[in-house]
Structure formats: C-alpha cells, structure tokens
N, C-alpha and C. Protein backbone atom coordinates (compact mmCIF):
# COMPACT_ATOMS: atom_id res chain seq x y z
N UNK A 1 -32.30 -13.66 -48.16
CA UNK A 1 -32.89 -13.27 -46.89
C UNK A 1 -33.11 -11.76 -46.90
N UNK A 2 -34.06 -11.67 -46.51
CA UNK A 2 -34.71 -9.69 -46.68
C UNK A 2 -34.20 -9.31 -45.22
N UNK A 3 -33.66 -7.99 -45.41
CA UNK A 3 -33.19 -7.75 -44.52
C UNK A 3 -34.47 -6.28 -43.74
N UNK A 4 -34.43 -6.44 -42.68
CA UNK A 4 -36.00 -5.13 -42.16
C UNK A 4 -35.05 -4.54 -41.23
N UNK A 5 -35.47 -3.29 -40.75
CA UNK A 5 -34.98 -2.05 -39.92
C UNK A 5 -36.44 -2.12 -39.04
N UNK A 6 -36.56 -2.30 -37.94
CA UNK A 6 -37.17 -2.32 -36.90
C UNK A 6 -37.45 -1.25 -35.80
N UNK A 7 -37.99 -0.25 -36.22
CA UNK A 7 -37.93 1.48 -35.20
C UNK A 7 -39.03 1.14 -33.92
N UNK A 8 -38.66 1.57 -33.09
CA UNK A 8 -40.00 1.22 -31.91
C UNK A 8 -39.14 1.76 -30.68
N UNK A 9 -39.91 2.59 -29.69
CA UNK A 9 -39.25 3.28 -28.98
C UNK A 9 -39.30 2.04 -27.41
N UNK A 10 -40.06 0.94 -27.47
CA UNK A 10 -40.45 -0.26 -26.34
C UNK A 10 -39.73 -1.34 -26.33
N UNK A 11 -38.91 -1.22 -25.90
CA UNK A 11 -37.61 -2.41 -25.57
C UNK A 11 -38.49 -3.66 -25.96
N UNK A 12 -39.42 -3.89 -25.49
CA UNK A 12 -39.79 -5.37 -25.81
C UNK A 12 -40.59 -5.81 -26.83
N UNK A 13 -41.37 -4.41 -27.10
CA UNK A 13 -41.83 -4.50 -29.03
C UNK A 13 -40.44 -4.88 -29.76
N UNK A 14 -39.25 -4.13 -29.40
CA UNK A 14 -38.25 -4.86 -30.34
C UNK A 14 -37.99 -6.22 -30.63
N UNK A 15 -37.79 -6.57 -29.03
CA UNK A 15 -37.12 -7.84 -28.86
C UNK A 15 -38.61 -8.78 -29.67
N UNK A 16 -39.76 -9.09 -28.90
CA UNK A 16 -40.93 -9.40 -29.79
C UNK A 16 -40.82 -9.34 -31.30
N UNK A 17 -40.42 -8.36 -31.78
CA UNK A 17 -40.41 -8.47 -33.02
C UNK A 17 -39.45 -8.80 -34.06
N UNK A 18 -38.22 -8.70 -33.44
CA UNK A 18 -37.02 -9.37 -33.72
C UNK A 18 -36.86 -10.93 -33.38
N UNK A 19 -37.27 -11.25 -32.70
CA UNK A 19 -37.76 -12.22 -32.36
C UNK A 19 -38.58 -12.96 -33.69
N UNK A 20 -39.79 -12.63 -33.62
CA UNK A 20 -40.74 -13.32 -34.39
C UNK A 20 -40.41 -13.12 -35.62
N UNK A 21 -39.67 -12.65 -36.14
CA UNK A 21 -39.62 -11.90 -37.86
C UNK A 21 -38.23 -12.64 -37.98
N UNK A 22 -37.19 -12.65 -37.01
CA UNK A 22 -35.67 -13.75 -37.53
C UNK A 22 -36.79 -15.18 -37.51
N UNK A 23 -37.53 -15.55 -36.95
CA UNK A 23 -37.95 -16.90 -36.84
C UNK A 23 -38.80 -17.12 -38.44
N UNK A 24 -39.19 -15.79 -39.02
CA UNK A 24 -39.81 -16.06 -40.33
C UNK A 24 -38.45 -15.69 -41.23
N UNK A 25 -37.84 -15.98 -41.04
CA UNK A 25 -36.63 -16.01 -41.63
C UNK A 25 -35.82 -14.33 -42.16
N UNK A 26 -36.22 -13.63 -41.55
CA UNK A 26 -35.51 -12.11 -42.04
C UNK A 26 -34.55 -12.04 -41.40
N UNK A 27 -33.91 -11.15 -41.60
CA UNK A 27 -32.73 -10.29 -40.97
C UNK A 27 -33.44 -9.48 -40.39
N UNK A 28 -33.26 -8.94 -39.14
CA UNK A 28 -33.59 -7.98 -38.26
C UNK A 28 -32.88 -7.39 -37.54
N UNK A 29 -32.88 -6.30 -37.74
CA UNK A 29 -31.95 -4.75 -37.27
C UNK A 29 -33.13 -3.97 -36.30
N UNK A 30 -32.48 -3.47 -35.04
CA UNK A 30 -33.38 -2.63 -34.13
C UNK A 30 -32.96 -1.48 -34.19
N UNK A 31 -34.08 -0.65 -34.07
CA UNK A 31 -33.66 0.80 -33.56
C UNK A 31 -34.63 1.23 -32.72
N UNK A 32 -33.91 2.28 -31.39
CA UNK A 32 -34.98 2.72 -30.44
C UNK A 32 -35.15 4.08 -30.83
N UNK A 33 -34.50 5.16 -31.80
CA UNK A 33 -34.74 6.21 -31.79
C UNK A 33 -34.75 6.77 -33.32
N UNK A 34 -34.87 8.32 -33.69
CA UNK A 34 -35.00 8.35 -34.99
C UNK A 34 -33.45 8.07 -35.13
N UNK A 35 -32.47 8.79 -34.60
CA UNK A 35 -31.13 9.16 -34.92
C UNK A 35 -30.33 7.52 -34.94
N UNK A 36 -31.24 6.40 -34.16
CA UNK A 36 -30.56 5.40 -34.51
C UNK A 36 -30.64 4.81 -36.01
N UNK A 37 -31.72 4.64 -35.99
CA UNK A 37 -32.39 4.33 -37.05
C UNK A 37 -31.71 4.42 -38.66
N UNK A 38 -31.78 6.15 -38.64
CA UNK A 38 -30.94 7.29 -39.54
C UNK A 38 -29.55 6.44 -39.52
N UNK A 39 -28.85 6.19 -38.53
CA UNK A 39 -27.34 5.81 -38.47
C UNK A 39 -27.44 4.10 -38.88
N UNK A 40 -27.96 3.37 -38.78
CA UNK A 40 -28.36 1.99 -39.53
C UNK A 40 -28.38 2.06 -40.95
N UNK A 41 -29.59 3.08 -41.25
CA UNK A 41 -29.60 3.44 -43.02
C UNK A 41 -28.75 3.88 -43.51
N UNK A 42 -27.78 4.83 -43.00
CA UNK A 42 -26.71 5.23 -44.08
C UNK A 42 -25.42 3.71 -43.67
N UNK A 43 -25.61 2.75 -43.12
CA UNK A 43 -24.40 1.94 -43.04
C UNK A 43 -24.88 0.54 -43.28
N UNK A 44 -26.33 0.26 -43.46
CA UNK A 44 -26.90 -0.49 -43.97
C UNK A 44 -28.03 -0.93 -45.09
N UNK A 45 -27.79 -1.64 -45.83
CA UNK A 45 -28.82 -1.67 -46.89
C UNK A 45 -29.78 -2.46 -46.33
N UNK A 46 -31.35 -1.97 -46.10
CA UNK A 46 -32.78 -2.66 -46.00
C UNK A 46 -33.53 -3.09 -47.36
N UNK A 47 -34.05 -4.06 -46.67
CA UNK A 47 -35.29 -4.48 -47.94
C UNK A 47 -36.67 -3.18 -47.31
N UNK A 48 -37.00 -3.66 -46.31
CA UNK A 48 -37.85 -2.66 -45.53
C UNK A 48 -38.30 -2.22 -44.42
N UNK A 49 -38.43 -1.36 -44.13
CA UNK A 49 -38.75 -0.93 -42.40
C UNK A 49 -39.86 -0.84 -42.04
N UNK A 50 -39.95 -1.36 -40.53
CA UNK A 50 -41.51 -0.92 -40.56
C UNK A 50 -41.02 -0.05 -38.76
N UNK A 51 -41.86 0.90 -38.97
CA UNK A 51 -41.85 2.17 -38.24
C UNK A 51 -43.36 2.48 -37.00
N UNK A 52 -43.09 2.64 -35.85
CA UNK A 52 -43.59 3.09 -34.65
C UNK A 52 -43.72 4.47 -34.96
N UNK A 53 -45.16 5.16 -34.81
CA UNK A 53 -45.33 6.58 -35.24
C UNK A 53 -44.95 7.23 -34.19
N UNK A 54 -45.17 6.96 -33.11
CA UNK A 54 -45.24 7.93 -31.35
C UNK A 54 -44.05 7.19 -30.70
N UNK A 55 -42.69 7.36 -31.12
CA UNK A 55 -41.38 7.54 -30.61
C UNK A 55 -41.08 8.29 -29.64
N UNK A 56 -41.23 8.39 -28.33
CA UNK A 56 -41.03 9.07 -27.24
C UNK A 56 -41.41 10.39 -27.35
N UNK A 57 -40.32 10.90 -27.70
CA UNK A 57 -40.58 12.43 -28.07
C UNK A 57 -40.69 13.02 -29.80
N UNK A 58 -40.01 11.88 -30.20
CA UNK A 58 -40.04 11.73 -31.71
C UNK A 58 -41.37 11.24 -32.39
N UNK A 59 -41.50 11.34 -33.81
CA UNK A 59 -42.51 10.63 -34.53
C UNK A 59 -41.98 10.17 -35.95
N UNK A 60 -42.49 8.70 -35.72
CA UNK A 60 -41.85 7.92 -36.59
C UNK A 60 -42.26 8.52 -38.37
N UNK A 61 -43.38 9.06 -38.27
CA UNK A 61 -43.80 10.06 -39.16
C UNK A 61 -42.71 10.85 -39.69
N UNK A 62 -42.06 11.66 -39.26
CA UNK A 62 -40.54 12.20 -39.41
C UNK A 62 -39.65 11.38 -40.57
N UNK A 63 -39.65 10.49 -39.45
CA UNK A 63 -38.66 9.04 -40.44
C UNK A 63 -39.01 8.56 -41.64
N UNK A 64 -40.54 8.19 -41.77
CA UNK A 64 -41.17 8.14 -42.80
C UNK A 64 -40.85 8.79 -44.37
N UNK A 65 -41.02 9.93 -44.12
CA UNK A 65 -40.87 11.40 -44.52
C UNK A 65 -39.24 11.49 -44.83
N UNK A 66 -38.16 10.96 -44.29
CA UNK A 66 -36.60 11.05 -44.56
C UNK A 66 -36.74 10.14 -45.81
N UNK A 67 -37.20 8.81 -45.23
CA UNK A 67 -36.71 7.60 -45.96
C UNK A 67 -37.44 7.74 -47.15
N UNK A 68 -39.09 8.39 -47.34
CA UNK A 68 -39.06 8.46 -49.37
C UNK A 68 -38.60 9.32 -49.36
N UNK A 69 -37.98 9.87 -48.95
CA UNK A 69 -37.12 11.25 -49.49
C UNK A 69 -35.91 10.56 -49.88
N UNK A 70 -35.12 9.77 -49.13
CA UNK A 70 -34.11 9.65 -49.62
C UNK A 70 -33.22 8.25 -50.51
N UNK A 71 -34.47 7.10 -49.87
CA UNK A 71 -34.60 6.07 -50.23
C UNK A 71 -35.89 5.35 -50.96
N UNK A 72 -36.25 6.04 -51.80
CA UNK A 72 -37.72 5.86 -52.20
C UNK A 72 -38.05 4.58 -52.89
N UNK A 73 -37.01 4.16 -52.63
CA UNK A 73 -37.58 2.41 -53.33
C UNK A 73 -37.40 1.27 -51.76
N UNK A 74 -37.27 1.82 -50.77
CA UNK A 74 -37.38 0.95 -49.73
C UNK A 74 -39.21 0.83 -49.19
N UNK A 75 -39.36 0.13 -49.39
CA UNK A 75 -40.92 0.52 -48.59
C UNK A 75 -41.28 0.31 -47.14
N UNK A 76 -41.94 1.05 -46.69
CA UNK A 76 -42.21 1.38 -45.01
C UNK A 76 -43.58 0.77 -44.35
N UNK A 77 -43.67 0.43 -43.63
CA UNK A 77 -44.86 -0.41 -42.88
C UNK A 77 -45.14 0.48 -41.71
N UNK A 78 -46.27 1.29 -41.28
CA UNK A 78 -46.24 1.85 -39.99
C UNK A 78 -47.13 1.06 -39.40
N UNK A 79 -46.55 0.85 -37.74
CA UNK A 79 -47.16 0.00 -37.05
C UNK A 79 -47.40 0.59 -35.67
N UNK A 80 -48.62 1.04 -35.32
CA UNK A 80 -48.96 1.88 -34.41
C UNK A 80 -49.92 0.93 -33.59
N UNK A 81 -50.25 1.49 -32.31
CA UNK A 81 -51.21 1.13 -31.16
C UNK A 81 -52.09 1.84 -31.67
N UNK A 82 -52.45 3.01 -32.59
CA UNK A 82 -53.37 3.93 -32.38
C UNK A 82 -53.78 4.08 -34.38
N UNK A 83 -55.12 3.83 -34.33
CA UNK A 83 -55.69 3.67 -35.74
C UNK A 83 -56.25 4.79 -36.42
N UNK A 84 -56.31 5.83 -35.48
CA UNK A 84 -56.23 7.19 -35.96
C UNK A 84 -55.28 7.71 -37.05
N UNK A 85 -54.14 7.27 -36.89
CA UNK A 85 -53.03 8.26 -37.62
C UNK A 85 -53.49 7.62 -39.38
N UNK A 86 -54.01 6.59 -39.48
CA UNK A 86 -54.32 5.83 -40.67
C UNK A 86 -55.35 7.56 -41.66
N UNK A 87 -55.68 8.11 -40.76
CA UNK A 87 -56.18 9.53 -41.79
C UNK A 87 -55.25 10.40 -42.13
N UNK A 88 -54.09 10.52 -41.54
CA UNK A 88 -53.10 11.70 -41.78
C UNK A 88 -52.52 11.41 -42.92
N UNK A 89 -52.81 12.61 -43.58
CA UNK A 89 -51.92 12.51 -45.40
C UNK A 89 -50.43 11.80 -44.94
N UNK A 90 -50.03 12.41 -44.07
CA UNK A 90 -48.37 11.85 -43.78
C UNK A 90 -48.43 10.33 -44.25
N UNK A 91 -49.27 9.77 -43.57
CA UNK A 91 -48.93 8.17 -43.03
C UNK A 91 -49.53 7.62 -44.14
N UNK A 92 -49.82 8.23 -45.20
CA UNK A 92 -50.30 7.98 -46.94
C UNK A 92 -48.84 7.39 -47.36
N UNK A 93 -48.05 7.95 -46.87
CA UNK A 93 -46.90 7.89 -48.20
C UNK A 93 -46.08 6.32 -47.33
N UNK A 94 -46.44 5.84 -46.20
CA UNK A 94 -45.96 4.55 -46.31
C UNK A 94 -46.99 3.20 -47.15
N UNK A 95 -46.33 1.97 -47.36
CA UNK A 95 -46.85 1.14 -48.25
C UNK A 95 -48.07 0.45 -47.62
N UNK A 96 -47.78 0.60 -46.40
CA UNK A 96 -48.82 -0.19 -45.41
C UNK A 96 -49.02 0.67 -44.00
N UNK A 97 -50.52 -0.04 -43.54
CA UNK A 97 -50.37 0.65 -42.17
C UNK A 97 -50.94 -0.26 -41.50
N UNK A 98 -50.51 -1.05 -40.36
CA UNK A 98 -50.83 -2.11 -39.33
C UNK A 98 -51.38 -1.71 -37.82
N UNK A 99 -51.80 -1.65 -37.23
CA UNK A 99 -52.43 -1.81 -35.74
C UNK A 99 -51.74 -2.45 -35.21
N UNK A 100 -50.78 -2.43 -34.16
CA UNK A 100 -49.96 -3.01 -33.30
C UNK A 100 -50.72 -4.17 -32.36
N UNK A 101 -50.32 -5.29 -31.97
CA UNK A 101 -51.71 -5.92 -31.94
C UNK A 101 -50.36 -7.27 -31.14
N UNK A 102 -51.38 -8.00 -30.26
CA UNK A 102 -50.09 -9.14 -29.67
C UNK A 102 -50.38 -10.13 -30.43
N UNK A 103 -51.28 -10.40 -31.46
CA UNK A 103 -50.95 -11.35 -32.49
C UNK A 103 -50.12 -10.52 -33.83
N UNK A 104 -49.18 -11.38 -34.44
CA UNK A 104 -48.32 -10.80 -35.32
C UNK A 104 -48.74 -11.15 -36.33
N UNK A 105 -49.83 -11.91 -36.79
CA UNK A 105 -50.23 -12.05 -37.84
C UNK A 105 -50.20 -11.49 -39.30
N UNK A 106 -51.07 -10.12 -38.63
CA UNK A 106 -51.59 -9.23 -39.99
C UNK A 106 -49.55 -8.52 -40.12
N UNK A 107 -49.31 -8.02 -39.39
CA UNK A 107 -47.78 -7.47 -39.84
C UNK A 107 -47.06 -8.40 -40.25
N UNK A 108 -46.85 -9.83 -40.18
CA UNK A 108 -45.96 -10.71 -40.85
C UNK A 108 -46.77 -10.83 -41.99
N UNK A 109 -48.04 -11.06 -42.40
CA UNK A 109 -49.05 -10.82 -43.85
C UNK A 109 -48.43 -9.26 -44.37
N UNK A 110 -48.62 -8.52 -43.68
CA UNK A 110 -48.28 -7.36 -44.44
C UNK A 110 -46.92 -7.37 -45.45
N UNK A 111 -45.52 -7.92 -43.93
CA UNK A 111 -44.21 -7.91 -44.63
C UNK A 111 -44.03 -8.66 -45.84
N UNK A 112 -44.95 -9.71 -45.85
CA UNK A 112 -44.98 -10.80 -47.27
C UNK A 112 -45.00 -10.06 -48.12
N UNK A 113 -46.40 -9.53 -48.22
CA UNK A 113 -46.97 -8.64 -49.27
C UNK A 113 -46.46 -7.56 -49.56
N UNK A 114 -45.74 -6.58 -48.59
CA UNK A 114 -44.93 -5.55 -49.25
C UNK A 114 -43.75 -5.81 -50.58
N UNK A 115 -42.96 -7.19 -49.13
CA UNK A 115 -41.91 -7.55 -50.33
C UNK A 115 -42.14 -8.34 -52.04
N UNK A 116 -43.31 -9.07 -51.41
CA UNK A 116 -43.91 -9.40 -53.13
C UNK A 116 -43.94 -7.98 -53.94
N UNK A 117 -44.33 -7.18 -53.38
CA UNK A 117 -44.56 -6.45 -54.36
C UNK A 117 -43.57 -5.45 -54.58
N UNK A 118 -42.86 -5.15 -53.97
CA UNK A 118 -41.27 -4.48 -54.15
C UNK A 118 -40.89 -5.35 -55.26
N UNK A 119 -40.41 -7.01 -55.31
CA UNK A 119 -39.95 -7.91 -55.82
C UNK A 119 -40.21 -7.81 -57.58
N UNK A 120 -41.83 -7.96 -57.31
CA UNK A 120 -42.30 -7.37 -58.42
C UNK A 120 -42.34 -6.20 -59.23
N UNK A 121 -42.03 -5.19 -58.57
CA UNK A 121 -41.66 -3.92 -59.09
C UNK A 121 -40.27 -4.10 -59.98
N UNK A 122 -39.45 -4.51 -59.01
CA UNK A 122 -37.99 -4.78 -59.72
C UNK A 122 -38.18 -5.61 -60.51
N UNK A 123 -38.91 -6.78 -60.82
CA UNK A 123 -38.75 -7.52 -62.17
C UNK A 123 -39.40 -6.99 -63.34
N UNK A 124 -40.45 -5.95 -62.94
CA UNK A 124 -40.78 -5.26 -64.51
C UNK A 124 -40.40 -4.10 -64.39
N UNK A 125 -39.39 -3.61 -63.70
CA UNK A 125 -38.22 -2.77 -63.90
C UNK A 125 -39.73 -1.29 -63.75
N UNK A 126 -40.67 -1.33 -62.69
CA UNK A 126 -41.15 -0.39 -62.63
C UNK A 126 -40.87 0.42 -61.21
C-alpha cells in the first residue's frame, strides 16, 4: 500500500481527498500547513505527496523546493486551482502538475503514473 502526504490549506480538499485516494487503496496522511507537513516527513516515510501551491500565507512551492532537496527520490504532484503556476521554473521540479478540479480523475491518473514510474526507477536501480 503506497503511502501519500496530502498538503492543502481547505479542510475539505483534505477530507475529499483522503477520502477518495484511501478508497483507491492508499494510505493517506493530511497536512494543513507547511510546518505540518515538514513534521509528518521527518516521522514518516511517503511514497508521494501531492502539494497545494497557495497555502494561506505559505506556498506549497516552498515545500516543493525542501522535499527535492532533501528527499529527492519521493516524487511530488502539484495540485492547484490556478494553471498559471504550470510556467514557473519552480513548479518544473515537481513530477506532475494537476488542475484542481471536482472530478478526481486526472489526479488519481496522475498518482498511478507517478508511482509506476518511481516503481520503475527502483527496479532498474535508476
């Protein structure tokens, strides 16, 4: 079972998405802030996170930016309301970038496909 870290500053994007993602069988961990988030990763091991860019006062961009820094084999999914940020070099360095959207479709397609290909990385040891 893959375990995901869930950042989103909207109580009910969480629950929604914790929700729909334990029902595709993951493990799902929430966080509403960066500093939660941060405190999950150092006490928990993820398969992968997927990250809210416009965190209240925070930007999930930030987080982004920690985690290949410090975990560079976890891969990151940013999942925004806003399709703009898809130009910012920043939001390059996650594996995916999704449109927040009330069908979950394309982000449960995405999470497949990230982890295939994480999966695959580790079996040819690249």
């Amino acid at each position: 079972m893959s375990r995901l870290l869930v950042v989103d500053d909207e109580a009910n994007i969480r629950l929604l998405y914790s929700e729909e993602l334990s029902d595709e069988g993951y493990s799902v961990e929430t966080a509403a802030t960066i500093a939660e988030a941060v405190e999950k990763l150092e006490q928990q091991a993820f398969d992968l996170a997927v990250l809210d860019i416009k965190l209240k006062n925070e930007s999930g961009i930030e987080l982004l930016q920690k985690i290949v820094k410090e975990r560079h084999d976890m891969p990151v999914i940013l999942c925004s309301a806003f399709s703009c940020y898809k130009d910012d070099f920043s939001a390059w360095l996650a594996d995916s970038y999704v449109v927040k959207s009330g069908d979950m479709t394309e982000l449960k397609e995405e999470i497949k496909r990230v982890l295939a290909k994480k999966a695959q990385r580790r079996a040819t040891g690249m």
